[in-house]
N, C-alpha and C. Protein backbone atom coordinates (compact mmCIF):
# COMPACT_ATOMS: atom_id res chain seq x y z
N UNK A 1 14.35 -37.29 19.37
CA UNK A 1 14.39 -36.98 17.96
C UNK A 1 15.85 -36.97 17.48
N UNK A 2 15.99 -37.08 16.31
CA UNK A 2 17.30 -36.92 15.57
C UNK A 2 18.36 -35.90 15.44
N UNK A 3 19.38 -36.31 16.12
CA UNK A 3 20.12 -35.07 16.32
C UNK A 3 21.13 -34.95 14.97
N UNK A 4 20.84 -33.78 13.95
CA UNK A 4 21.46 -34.06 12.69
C UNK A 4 21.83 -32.17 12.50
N UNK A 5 23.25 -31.53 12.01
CA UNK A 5 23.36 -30.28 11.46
C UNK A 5 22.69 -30.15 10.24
N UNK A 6 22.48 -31.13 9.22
CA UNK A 6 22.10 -30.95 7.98
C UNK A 6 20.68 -30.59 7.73
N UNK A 7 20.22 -29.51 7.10
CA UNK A 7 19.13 -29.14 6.86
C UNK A 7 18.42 -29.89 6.24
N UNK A 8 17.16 -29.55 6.18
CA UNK A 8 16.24 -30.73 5.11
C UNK A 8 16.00 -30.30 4.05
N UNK A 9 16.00 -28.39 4.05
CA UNK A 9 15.77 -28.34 2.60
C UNK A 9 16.44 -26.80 2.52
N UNK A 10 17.28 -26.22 1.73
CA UNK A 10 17.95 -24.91 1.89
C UNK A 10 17.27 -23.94 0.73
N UNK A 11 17.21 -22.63 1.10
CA UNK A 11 16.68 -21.81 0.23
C UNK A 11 17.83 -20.42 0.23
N UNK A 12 18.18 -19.89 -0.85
CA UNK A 12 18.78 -18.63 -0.65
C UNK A 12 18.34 -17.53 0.19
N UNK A 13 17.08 -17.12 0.15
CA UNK A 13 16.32 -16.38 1.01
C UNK A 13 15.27 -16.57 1.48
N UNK A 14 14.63 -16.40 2.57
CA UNK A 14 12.95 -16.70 3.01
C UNK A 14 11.67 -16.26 1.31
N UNK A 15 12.25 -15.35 1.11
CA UNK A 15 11.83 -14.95 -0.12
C UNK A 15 11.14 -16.30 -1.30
N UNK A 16 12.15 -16.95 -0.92
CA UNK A 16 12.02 -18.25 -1.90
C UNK A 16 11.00 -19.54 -1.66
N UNK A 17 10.98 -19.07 -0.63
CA UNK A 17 9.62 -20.13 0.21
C UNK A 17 8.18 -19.63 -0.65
N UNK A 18 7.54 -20.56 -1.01
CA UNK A 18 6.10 -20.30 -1.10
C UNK A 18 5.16 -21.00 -0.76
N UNK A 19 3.89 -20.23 -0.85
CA UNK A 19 3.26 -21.10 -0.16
C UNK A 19 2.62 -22.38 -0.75
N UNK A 20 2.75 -23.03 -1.86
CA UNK A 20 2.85 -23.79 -2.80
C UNK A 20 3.59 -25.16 -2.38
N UNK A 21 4.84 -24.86 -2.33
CA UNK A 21 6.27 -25.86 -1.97
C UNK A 21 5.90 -26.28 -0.52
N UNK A 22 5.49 -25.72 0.33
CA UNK A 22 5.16 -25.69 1.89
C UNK A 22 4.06 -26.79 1.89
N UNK A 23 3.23 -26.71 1.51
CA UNK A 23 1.99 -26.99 1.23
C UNK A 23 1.79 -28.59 0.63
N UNK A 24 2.73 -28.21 0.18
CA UNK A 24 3.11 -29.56 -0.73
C UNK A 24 4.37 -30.56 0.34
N UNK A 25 4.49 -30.22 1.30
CA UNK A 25 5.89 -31.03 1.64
C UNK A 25 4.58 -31.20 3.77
N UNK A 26 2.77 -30.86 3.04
CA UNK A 26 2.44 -31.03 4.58
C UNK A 26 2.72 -29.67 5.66
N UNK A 27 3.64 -28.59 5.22
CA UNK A 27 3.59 -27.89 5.95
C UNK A 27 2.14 -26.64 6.42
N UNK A 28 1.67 -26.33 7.92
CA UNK A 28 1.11 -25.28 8.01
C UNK A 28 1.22 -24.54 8.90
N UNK A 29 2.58 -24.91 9.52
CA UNK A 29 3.09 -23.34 10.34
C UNK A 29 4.14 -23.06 10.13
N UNK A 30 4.66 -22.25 9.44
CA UNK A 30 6.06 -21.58 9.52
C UNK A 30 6.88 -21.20 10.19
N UNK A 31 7.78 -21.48 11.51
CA UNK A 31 8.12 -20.75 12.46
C UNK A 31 9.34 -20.09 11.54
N UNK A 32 9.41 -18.92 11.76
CA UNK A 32 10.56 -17.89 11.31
C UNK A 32 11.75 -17.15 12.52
N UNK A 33 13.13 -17.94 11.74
CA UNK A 33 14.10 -16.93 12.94
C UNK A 33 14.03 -15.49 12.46
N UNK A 34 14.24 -14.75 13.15
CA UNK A 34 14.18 -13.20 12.93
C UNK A 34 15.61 -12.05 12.35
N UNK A 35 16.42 -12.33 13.29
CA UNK A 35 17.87 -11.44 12.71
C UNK A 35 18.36 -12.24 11.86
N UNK A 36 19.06 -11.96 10.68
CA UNK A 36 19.27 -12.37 9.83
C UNK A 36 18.86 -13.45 8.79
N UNK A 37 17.30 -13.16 9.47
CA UNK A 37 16.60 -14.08 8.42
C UNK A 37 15.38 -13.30 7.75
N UNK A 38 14.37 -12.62 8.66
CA UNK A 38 13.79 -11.57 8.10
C UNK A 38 14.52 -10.24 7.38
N UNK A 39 15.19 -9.65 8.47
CA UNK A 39 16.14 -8.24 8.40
C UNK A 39 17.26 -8.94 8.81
N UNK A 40 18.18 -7.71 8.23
CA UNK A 40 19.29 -7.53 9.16
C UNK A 40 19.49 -7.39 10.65
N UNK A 41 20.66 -8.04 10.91
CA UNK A 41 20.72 -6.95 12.98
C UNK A 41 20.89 -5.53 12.83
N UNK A 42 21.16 -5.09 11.87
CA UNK A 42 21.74 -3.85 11.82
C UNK A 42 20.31 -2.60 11.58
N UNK A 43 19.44 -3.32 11.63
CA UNK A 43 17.40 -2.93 11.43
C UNK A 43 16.87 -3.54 11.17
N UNK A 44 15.65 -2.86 11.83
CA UNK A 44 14.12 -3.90 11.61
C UNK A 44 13.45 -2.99 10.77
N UNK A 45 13.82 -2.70 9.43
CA UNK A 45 13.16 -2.01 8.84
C UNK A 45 13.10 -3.60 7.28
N UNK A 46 11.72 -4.23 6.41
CA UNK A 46 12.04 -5.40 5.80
C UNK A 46 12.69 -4.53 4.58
N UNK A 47 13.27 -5.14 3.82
CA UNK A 47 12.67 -4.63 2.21
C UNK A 47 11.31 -5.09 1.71
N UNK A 48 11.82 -4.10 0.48
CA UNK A 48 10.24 -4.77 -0.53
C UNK A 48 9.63 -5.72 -0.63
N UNK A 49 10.74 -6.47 -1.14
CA UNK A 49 10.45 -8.13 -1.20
C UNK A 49 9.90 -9.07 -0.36
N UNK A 50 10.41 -8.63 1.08
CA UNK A 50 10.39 -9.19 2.29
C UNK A 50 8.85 -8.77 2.59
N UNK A 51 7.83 -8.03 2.68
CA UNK A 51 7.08 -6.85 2.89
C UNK A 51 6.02 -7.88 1.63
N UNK A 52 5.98 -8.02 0.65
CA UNK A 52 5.31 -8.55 -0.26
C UNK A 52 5.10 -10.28 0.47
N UNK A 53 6.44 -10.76 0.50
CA UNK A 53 6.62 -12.18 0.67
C UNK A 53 5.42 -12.49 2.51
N UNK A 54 5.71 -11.64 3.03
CA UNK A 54 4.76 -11.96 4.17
C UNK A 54 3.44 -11.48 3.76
N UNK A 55 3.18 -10.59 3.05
CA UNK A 55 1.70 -10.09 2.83
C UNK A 55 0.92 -11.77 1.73
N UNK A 56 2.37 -12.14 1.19
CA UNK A 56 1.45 -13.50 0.25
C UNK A 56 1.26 -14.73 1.56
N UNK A 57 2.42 -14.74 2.25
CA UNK A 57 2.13 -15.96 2.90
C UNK A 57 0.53 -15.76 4.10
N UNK A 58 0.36 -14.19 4.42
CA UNK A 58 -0.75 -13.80 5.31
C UNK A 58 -1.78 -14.49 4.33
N UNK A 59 -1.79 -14.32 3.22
CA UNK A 59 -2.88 -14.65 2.33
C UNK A 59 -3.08 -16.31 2.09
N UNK A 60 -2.29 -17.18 2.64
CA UNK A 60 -1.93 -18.31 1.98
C UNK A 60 -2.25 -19.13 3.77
N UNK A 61 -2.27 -20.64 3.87
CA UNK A 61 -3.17 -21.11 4.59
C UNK A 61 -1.85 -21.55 5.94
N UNK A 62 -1.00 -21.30 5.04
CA UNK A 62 0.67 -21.13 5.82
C UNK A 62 0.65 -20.29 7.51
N UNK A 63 0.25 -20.22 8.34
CA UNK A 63 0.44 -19.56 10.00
C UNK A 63 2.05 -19.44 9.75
N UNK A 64 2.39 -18.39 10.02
CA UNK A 64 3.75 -17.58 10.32
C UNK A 64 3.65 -17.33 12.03
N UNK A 65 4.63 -17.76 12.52
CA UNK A 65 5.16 -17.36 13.72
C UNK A 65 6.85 -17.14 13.77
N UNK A 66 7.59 -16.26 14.09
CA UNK A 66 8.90 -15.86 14.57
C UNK A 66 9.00 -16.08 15.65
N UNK A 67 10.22 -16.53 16.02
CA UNK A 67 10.80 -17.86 17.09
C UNK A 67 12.12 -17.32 16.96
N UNK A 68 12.27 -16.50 17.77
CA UNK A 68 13.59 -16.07 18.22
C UNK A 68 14.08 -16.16 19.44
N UNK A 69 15.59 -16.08 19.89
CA UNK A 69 16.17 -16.35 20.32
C UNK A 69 16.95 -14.75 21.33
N UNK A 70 16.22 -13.68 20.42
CA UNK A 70 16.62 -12.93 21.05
C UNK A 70 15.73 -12.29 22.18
N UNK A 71 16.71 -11.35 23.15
CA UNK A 71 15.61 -10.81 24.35
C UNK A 71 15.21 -9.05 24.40
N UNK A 72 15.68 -9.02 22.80
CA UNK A 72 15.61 -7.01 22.49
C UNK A 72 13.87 -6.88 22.35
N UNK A 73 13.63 -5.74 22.87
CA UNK A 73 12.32 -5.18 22.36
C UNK A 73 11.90 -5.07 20.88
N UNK A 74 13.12 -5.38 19.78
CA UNK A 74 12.87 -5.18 18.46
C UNK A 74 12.12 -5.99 17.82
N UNK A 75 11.97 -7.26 18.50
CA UNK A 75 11.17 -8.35 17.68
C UNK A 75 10.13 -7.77 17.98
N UNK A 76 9.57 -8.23 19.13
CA UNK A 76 8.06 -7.91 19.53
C UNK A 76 7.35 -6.25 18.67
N UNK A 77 8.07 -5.61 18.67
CA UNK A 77 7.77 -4.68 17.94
C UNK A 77 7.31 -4.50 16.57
N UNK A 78 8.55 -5.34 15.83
CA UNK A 78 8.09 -5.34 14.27
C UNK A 78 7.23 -6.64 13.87
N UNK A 79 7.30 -7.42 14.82
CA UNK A 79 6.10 -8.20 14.91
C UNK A 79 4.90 -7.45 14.96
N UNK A 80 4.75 -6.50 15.94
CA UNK A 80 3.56 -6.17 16.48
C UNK A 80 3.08 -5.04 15.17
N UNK A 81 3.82 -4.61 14.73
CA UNK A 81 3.82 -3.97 13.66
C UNK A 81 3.29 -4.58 12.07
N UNK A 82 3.56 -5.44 11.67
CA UNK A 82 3.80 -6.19 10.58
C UNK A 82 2.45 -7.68 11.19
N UNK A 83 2.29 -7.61 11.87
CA UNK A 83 0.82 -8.61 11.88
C UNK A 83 1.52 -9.78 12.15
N UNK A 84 2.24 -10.22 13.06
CA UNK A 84 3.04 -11.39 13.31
C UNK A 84 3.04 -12.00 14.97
N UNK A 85 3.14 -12.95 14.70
CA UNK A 85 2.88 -13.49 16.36
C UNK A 85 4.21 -13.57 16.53
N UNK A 86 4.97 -14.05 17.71
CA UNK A 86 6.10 -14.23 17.89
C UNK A 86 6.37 -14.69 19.82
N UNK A 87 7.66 -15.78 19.76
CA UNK A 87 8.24 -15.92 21.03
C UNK A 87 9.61 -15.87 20.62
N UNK A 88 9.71 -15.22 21.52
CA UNK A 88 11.56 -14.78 22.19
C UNK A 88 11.61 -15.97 23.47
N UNK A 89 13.13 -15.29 23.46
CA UNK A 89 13.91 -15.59 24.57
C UNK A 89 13.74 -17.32 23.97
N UNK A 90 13.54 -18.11 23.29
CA UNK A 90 13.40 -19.39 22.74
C UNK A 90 14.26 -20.29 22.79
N UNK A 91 15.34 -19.89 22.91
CA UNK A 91 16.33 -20.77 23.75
C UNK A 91 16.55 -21.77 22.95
N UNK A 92 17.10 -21.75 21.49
CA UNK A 92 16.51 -22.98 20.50
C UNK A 92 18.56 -22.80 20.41
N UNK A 93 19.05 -23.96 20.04
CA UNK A 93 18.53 -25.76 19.83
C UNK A 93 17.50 -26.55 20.48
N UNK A 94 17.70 -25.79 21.97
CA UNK A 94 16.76 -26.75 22.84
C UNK A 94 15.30 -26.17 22.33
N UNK A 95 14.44 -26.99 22.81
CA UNK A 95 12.65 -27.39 22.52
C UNK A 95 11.90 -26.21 23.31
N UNK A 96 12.29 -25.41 24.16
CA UNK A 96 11.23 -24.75 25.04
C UNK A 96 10.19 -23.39 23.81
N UNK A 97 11.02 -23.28 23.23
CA UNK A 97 10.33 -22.01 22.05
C UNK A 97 9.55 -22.83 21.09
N UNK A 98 10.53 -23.37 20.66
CA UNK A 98 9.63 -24.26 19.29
C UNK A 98 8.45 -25.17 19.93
N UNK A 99 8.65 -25.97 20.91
CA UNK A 99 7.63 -26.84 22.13
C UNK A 99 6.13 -25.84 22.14
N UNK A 100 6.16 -24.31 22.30
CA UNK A 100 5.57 -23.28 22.78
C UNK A 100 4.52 -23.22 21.32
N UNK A 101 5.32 -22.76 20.51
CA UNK A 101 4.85 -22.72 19.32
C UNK A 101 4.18 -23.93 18.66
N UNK A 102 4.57 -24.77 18.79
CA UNK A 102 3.59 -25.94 18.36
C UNK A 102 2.36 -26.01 19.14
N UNK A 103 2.60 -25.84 20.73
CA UNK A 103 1.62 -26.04 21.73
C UNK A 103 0.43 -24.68 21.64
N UNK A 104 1.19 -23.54 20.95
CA UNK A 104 0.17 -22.89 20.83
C UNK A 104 -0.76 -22.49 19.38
N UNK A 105 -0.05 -22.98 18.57
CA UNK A 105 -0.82 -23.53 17.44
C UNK A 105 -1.34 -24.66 16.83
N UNK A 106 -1.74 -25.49 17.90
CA UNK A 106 -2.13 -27.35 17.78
C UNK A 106 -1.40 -27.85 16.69
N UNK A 107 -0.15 -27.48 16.18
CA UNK A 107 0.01 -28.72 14.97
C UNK A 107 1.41 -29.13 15.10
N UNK A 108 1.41 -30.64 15.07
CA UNK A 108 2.19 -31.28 15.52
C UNK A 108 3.30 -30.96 14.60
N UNK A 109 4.63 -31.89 15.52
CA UNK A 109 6.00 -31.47 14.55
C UNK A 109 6.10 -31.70 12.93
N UNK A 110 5.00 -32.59 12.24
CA UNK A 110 5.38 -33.33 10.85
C UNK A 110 4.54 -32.22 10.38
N UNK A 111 3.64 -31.33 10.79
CA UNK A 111 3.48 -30.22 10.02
C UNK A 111 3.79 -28.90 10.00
N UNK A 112 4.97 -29.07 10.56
CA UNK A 112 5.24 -27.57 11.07
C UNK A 112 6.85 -27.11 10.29
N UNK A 113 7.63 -26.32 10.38
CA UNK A 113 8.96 -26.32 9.75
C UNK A 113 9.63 -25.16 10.01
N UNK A 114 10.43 -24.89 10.23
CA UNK A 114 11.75 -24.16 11.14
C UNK A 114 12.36 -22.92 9.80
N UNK A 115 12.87 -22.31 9.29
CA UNK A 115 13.18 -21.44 8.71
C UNK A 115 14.17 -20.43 9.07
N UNK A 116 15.76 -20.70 8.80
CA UNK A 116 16.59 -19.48 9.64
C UNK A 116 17.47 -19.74 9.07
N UNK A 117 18.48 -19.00 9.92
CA UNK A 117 20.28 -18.73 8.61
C UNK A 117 21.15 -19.70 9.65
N UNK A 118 21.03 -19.95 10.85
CA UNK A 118 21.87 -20.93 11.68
C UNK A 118 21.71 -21.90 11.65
N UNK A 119 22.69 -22.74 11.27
CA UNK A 119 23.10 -24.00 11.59
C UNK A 119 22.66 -24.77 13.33
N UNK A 120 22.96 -24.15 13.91
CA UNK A 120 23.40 -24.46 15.33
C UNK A 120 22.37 -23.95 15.82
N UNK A 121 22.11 -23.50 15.23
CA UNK A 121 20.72 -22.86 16.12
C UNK A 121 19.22 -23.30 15.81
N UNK A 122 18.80 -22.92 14.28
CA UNK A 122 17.78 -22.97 13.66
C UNK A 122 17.47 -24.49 13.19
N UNK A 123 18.60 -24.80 12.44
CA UNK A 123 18.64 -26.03 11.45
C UNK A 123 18.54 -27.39 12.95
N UNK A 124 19.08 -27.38 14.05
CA UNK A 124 19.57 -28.28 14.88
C UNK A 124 18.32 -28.48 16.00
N UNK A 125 17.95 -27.18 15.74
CA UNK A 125 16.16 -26.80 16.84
C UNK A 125 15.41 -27.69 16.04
N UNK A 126 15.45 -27.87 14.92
CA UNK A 126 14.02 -27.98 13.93
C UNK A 126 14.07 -29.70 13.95
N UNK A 127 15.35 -30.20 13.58
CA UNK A 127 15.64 -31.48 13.44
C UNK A 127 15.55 -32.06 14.51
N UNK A 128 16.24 -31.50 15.78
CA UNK A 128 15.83 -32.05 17.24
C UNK A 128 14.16 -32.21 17.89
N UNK A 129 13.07 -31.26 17.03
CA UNK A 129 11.72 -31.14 17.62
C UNK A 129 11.43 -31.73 16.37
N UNK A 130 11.94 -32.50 15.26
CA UNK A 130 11.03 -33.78 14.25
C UNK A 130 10.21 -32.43 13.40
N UNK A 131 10.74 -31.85 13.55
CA UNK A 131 10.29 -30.40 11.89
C UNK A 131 10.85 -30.63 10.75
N UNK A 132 10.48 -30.20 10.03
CA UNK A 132 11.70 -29.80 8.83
C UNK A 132 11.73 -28.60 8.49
N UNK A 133 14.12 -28.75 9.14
CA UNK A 133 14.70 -27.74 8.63
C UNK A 133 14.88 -27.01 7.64
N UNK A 134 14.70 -25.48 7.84
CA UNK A 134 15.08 -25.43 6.28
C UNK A 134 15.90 -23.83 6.43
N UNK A 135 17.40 -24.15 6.25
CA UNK A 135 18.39 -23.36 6.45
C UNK A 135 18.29 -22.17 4.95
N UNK A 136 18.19 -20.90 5.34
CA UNK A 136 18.53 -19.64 4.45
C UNK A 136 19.54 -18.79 4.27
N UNK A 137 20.06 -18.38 3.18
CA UNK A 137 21.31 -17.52 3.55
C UNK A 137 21.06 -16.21 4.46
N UNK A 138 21.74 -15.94 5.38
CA UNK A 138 22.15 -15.28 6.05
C UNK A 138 22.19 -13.77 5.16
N UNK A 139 21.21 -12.87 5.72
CA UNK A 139 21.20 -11.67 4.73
C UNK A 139 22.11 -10.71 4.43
N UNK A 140 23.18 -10.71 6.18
CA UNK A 140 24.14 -9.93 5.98
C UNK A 140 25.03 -10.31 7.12
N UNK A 141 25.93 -11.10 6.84
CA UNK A 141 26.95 -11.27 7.91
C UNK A 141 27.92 -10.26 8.47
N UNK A 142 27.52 -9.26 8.73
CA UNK A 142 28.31 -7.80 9.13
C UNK A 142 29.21 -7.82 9.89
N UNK A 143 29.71 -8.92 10.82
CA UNK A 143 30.67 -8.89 11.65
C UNK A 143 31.82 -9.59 11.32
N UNK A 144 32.89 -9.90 12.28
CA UNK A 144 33.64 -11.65 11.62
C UNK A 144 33.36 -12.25 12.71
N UNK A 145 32.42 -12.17 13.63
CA UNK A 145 31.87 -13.53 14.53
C UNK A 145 30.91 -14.43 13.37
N UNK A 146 30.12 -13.88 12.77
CA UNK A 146 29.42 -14.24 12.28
C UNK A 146 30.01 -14.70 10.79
N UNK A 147 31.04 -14.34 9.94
CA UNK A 147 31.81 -14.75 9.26
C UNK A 147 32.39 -15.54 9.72
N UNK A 148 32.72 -16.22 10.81
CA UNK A 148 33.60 -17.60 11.39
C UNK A 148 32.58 -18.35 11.56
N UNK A 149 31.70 -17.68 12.28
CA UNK A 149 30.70 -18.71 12.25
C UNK A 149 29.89 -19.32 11.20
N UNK A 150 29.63 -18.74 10.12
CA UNK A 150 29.08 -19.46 8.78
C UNK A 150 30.03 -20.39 8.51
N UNK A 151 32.07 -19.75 8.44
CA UNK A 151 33.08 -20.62 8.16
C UNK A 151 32.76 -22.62 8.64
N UNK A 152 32.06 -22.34 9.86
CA UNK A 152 32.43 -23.56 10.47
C UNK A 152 31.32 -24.29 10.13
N UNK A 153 30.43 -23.36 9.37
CA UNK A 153 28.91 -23.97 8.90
C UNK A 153 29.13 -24.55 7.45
N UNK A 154 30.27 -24.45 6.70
CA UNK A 154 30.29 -24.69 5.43
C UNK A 154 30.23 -26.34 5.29
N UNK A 155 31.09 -27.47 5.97
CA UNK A 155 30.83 -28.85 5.63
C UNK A 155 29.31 -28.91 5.66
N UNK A 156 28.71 -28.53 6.80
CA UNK A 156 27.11 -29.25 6.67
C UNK A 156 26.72 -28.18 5.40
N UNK A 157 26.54 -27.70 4.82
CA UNK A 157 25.89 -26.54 3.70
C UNK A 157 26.54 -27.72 2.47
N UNK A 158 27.53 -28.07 2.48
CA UNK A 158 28.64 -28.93 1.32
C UNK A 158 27.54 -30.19 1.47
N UNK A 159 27.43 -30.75 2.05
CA UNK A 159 26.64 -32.00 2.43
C UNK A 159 25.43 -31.83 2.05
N UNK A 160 24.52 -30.67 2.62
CA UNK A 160 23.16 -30.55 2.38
C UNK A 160 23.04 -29.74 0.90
N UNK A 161 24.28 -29.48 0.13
CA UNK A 161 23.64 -28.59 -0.82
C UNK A 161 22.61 -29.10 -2.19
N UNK A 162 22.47 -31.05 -2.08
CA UNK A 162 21.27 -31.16 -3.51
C UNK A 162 19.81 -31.02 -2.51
N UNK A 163 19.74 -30.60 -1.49
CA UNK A 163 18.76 -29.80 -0.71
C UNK A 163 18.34 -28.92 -0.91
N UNK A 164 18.92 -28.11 -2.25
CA UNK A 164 18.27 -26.82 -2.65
C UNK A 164 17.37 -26.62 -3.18
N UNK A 165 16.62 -25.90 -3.00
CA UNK A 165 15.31 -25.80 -3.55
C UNK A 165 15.53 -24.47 -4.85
């Protein structure tokens, strides 16, 4: 598959996704990155918005799965909490998480689509497994690892930005 940083379609927040636009572009599984795309790292507690936005997509024909990368007990939790399936430890750019997730929800890569705040991670997983990317702002960059690291994310964001939805 195509190895490309540029997203396929960018949204300010997961918030902005509906199940409408999804629907319309062929999508019916959502895989979702989790820290800084649902919540913050700093809690797994959602907001409002966040809390509404999954209760519409539960309602909508859209399958949500979270596809993270991390190995804390916090995902599985507020997953388990919040009505969400989820794989860790996903190991994404590379295919073994996203591979999992397709394999365990029968639908191939042209209907499925990636959703997260990394470049390098999210956007590069999705495009490498023939998904479509779709890069979100980052809810709270609290550190300056993560402030350098968006830094180095800005040409592809410059490139992909009439990608906005």
């Amino acid at each position: 598959m195509p190895f490309s940083l540029l997203p396929g379609v960018m949204a300010g927040s997961l918030t902005e996704l509906t199940p409408g636009m999804l629907a319309q572009r062929g999508i019916h599984l959502l895989m979702l990155d989790f820290d800084n795309t649902i919540v913050p790292y700093t809690t797994d507690v959602p907001t409002g918005e966040m809390l509404s936005w999954l209760r519409e997509m539960e309602e909508s024909d859209i399958r949500l799965c979270v596809v993270s990368n991390s190995r804390k007990g916090r995902v599985p939790r507020f997953c388990g909490e919040y009505g969400l399936d989820c794989i860790t430890h996903a190991k994404k750019p590379f295919r073994r998480g996203i591979r999992q997730c397709l394999e365990r929800y029968g639908v191939p890569p042209s209907q499925a689509a990636l959703a997260g705040d990394q470049i390098y991670t999210d956007t590069l997983g999705a495009n490498c497994a023939g998904m479509l990317s779709i890069l979100v702002n980052a809810i709270d960059n609290h550190n300056i690892w993560l402030k350098a690291r968006h830094v180095l994310e800005l040409p592809f964001i410059f490139f992909a930005r009439k990608r906005r939805i």
